[in-house]
C-alpha atoms as a PDB file:
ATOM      1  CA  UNK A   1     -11.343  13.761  30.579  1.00  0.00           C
ATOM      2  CA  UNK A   2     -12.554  13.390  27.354  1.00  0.00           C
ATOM      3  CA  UNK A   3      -9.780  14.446  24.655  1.00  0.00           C
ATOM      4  CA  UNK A   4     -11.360  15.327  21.117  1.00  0.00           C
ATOM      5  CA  UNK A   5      -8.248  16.507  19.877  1.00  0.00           C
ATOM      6  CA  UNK A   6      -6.652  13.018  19.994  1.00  0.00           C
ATOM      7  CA  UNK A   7      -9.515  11.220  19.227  1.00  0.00           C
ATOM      8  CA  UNK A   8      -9.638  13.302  16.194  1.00  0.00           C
ATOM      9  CA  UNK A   9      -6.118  13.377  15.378  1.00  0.00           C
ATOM     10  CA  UNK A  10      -6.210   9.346  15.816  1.00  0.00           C
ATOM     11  CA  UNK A  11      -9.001   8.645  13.994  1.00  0.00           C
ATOM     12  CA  UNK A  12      -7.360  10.986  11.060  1.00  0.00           C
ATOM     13  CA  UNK A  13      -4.029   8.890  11.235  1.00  0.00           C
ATOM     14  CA  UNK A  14      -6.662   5.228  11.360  1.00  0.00           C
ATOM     15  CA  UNK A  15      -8.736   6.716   8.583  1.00  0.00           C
ATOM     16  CA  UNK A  16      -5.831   7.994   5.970  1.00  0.00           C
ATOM     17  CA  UNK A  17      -3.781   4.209   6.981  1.00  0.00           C
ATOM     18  CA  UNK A  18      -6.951   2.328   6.276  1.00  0.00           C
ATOM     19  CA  UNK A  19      -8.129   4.505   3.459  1.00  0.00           C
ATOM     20  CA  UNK A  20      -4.707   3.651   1.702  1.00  0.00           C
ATOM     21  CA  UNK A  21      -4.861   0.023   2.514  1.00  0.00           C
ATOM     22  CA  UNK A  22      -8.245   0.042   0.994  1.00  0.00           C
ATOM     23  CA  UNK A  23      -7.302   1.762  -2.391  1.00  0.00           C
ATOM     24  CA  UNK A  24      -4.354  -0.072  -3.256  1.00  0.00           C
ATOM     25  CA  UNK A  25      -6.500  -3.419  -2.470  1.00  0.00           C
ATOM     26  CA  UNK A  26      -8.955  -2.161  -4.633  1.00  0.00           C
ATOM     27  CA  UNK A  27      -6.792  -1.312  -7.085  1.00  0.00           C
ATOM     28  CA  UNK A  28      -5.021  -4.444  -6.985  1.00  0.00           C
ATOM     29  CA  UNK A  29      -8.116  -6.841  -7.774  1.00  0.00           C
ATOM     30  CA  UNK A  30     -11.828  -5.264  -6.463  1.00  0.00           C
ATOM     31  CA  UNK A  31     -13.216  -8.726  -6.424  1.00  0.00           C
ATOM     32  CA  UNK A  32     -11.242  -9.335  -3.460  1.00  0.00           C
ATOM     33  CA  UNK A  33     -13.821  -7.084  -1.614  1.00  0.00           C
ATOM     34  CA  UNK A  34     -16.930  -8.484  -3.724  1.00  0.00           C
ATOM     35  CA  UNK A  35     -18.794  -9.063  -0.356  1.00  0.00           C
ATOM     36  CA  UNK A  36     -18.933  -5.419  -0.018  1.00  0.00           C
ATOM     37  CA  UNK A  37     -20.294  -4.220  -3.269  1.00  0.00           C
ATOM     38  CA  UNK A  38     -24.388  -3.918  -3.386  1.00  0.00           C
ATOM     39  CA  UNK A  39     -26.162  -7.460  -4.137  1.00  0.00           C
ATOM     40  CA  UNK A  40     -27.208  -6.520  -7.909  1.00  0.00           C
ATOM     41  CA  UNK A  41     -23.716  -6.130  -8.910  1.00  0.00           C
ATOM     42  CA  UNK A  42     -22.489  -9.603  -6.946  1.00  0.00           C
ATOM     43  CA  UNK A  43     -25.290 -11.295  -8.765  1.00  0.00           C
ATOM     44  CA  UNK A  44     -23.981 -10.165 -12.117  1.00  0.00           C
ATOM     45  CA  UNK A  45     -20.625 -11.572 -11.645  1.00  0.00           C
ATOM     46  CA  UNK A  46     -19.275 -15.216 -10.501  1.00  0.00           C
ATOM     47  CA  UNK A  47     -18.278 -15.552  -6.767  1.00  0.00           C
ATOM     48  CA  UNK A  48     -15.358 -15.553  -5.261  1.00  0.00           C
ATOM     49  CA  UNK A  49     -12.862 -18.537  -6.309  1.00  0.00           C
ATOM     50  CA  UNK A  50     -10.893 -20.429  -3.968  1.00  0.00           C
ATOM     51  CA  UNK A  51      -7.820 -18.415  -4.458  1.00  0.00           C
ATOM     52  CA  UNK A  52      -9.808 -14.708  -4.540  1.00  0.00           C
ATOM     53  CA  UNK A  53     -11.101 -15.991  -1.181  1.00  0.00           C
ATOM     54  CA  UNK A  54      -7.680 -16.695   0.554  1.00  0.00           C
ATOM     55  CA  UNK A  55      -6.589 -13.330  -1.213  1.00  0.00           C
ATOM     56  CA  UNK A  56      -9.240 -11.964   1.163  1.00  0.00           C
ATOM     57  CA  UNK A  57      -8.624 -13.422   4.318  1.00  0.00           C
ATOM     58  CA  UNK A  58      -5.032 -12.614   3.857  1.00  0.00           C
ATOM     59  CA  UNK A  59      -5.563  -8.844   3.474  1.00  0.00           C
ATOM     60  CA  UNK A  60      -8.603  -8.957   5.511  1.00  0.00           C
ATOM     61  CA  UNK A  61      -6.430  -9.998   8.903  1.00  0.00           C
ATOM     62  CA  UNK A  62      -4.105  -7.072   8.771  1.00  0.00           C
ATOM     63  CA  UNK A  63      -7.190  -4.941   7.975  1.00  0.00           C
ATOM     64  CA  UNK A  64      -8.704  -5.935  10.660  1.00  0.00           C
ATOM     65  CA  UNK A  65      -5.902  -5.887  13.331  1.00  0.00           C
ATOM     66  CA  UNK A  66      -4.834  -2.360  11.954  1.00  0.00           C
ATOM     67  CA  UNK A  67      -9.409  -1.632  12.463  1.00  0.00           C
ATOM     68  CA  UNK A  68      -8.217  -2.458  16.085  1.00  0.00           C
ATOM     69  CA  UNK A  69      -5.021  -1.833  16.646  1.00  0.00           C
ATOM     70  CA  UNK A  70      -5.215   2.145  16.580  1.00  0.00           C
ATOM     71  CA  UNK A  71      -7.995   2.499  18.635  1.00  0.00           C
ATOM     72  CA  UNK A  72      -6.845   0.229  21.104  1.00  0.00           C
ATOM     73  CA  UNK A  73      -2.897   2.052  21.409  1.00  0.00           C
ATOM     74  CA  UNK A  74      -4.854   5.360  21.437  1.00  0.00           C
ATOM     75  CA  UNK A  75      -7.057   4.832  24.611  1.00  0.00           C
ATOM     76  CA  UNK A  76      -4.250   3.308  26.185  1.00  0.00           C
ATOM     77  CA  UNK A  77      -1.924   6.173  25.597  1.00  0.00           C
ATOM     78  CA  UNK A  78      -4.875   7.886  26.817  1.00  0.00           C
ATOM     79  CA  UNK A  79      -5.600   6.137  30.140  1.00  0.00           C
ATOM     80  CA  UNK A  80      -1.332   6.039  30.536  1.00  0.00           C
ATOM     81  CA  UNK A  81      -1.377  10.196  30.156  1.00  0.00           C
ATOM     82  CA  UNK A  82      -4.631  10.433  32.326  1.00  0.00           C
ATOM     83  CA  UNK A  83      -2.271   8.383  35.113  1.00  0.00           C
ATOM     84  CA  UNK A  84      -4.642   5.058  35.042  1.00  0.00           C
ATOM     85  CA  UNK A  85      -7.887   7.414  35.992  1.00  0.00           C
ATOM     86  CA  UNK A  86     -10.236   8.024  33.568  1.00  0.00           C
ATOM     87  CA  UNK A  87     -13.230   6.309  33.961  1.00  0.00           C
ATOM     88  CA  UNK A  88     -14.583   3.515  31.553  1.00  0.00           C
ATOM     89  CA  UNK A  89     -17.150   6.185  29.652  1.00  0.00           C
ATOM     90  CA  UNK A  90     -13.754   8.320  28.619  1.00  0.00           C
ATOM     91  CA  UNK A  91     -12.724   5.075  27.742  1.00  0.00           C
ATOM     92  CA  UNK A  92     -14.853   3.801  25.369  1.00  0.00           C
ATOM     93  CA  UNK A  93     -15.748   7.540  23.911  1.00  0.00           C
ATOM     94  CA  UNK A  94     -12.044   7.607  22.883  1.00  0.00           C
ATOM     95  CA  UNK A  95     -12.329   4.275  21.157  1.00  0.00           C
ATOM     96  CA  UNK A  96     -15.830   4.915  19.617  1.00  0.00           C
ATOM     97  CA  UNK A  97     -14.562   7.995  18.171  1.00  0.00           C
ATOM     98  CA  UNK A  98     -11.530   6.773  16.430  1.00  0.00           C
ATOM     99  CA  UNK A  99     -13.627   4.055  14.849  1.00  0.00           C
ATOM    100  CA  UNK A 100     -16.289   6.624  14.057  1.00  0.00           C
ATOM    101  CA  UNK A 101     -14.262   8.981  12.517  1.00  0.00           C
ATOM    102  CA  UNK A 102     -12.991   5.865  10.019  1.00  0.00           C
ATOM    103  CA  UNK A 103     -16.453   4.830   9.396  1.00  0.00           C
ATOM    104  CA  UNK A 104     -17.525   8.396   8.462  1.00  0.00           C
ATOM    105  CA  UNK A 105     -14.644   8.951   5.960  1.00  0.00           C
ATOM    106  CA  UNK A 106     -15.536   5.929   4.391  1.00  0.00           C
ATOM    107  CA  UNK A 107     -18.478   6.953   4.018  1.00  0.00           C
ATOM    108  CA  UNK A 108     -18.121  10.398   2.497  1.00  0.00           C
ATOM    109  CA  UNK A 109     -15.038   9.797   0.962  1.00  0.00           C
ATOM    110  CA  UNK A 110     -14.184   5.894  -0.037  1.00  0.00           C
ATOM    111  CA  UNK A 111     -17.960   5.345  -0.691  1.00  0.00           C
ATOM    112  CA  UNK A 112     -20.221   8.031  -1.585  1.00  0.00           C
ATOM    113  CA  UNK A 113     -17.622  10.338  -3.451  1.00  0.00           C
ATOM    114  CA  UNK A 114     -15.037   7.993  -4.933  1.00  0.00           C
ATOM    115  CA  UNK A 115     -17.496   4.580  -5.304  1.00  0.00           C
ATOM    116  CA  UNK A 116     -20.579   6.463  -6.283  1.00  0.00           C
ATOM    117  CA  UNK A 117     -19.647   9.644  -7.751  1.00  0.00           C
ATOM    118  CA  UNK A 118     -16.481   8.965  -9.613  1.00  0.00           C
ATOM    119  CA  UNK A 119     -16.064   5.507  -9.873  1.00  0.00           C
ATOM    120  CA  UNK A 120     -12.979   4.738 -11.329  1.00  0.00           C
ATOM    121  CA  UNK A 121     -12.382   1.867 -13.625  1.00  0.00           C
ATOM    122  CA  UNK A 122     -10.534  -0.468 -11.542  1.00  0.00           C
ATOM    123  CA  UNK A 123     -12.917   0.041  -8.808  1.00  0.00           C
ATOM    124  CA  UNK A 124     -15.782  -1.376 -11.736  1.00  0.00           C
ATOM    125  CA  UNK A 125     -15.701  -5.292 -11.727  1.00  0.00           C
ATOM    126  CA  UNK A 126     -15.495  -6.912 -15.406  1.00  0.00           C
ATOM    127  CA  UNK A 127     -18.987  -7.459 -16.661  1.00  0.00           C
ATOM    128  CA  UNK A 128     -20.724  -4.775 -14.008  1.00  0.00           C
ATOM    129  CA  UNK A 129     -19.994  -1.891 -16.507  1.00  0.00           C
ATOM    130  CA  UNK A 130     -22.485   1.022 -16.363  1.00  0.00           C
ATOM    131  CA  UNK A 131     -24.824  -0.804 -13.319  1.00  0.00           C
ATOM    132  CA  UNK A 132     -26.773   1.600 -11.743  1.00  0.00           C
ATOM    133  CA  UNK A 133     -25.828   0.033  -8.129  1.00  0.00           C
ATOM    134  CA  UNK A 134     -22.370   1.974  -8.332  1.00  0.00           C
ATOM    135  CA  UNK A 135     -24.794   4.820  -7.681  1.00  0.00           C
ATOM    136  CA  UNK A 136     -26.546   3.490  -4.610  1.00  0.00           C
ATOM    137  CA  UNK A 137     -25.624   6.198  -2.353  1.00  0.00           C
ATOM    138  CA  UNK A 138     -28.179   4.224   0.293  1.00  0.00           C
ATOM    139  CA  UNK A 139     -26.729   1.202   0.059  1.00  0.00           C
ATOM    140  CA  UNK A 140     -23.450   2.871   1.622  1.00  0.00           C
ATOM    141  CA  UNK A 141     -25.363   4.887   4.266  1.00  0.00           C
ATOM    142  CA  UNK A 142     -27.120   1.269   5.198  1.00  0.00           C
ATOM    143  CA  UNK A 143     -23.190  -0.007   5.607  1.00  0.00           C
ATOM    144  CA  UNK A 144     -22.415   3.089   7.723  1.00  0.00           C
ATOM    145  CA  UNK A 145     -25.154   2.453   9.975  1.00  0.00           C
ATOM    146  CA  UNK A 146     -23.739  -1.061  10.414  1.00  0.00           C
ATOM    147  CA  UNK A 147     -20.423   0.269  10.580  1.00  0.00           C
ATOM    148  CA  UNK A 148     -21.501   2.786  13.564  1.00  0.00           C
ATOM    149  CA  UNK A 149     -22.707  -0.494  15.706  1.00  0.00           C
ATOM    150  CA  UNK A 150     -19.482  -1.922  14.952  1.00  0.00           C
ATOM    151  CA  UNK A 151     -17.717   1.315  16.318  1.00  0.00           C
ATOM    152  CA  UNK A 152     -19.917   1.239  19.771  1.00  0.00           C
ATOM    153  CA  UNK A 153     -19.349  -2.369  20.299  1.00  0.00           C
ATOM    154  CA  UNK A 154     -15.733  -1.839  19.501  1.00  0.00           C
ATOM    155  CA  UNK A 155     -15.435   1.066  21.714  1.00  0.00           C
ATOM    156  CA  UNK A 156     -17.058  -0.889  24.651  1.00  0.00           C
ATOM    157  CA  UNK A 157     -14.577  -3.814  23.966  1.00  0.00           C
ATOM    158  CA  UNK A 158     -11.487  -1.541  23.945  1.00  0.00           C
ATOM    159  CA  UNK A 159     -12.553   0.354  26.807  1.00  0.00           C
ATOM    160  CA  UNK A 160     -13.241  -2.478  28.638  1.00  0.00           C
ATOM    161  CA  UNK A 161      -9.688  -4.203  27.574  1.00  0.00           C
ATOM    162  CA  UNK A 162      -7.600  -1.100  28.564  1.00  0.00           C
ATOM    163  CA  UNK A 163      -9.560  -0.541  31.979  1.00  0.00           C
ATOM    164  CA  UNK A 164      -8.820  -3.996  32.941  1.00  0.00           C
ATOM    165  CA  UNK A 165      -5.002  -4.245  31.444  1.00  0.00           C
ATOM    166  CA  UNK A 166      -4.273  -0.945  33.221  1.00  0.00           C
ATOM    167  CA  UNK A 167      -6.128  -1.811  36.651  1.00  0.00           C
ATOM    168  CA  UNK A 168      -3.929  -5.241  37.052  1.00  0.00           C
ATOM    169  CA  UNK A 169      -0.582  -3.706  38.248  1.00  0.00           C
END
């Protein structure tokens, strides 16, 4: 059976942990997450240096894993409570929809009301000041669409990893 209530409340708990994460990265040094501002505002500033990009890959592994991690634990919590029988489809819904729910907040929330309608100054790289691109509310939506593929492919992984782990007794 499909359970909207914990895919909900899950992908509340992964968006709020990841949402956090995100902010105090940002806050920390934005350039750390240069890749994901729009090209015009990357093309003002110099890339990444060596040290900015091993900043990155150290806070992008726990991102990651944490991306992962809470969708994963929550369709396997699932199939345990569902005694080993839901089918694949419940699955991968449940996994989907945690990621989902993420992708949307960051949408509405991270990108198109903090990012593009407030933006706050240490979310502004040096030298970007006043660029119109902190106010390409398509941009984002382009990165949500991405970020919905990444969700279904995630979903099918999950769903596939927690059929398989709970079907070898």
């Amino acid at each position: 059976m499909i359970n909207l209530s914990k895919t909900m409340l899950d992908g509340v708990i992964l968006s709020m942990l990841a949402s956090f994460y995100l902010v105090v990265i940002l806050w920390f040094n934005p350039r750390l997450f240069l890749q994901d501002y729009p090209d015009e505002i990357q093309e003002r500033v110099p890339p990444k240096s060596d040290q900015e990009k091993r900043q990155s890959l150290i806070i992008g592994i726990p991102f990651l894993l944490l991306l992962f991690a809470v969708p994963f634990f929550s369709t396997l919590t699932l199939q345990r409570q569902y005694g080993g029988e839901l089918p694949f489809l419940y699955l991968t819904v449940n996994a989907f929809g945690i990621g989902f729910i993420f992708n949307l907040v960051d949408l509405l929330v991270l990108d198109w009301l903090i990012f593009c309608s407030i933006t706050p100054r240490f979310l502004v790289i040096q030298g970007t000041e006043g660029m119109k691109a902190y106010k390409d509310y398509g941009y984002h939506f382009r990165g949500f669409l991405i970020g919905t593929v990444i969700s279904i492919v995630a979903g099918l992984v999950i769903g596939g990893i927690v059929m398989l782990f709970l079907s070898v007794k």
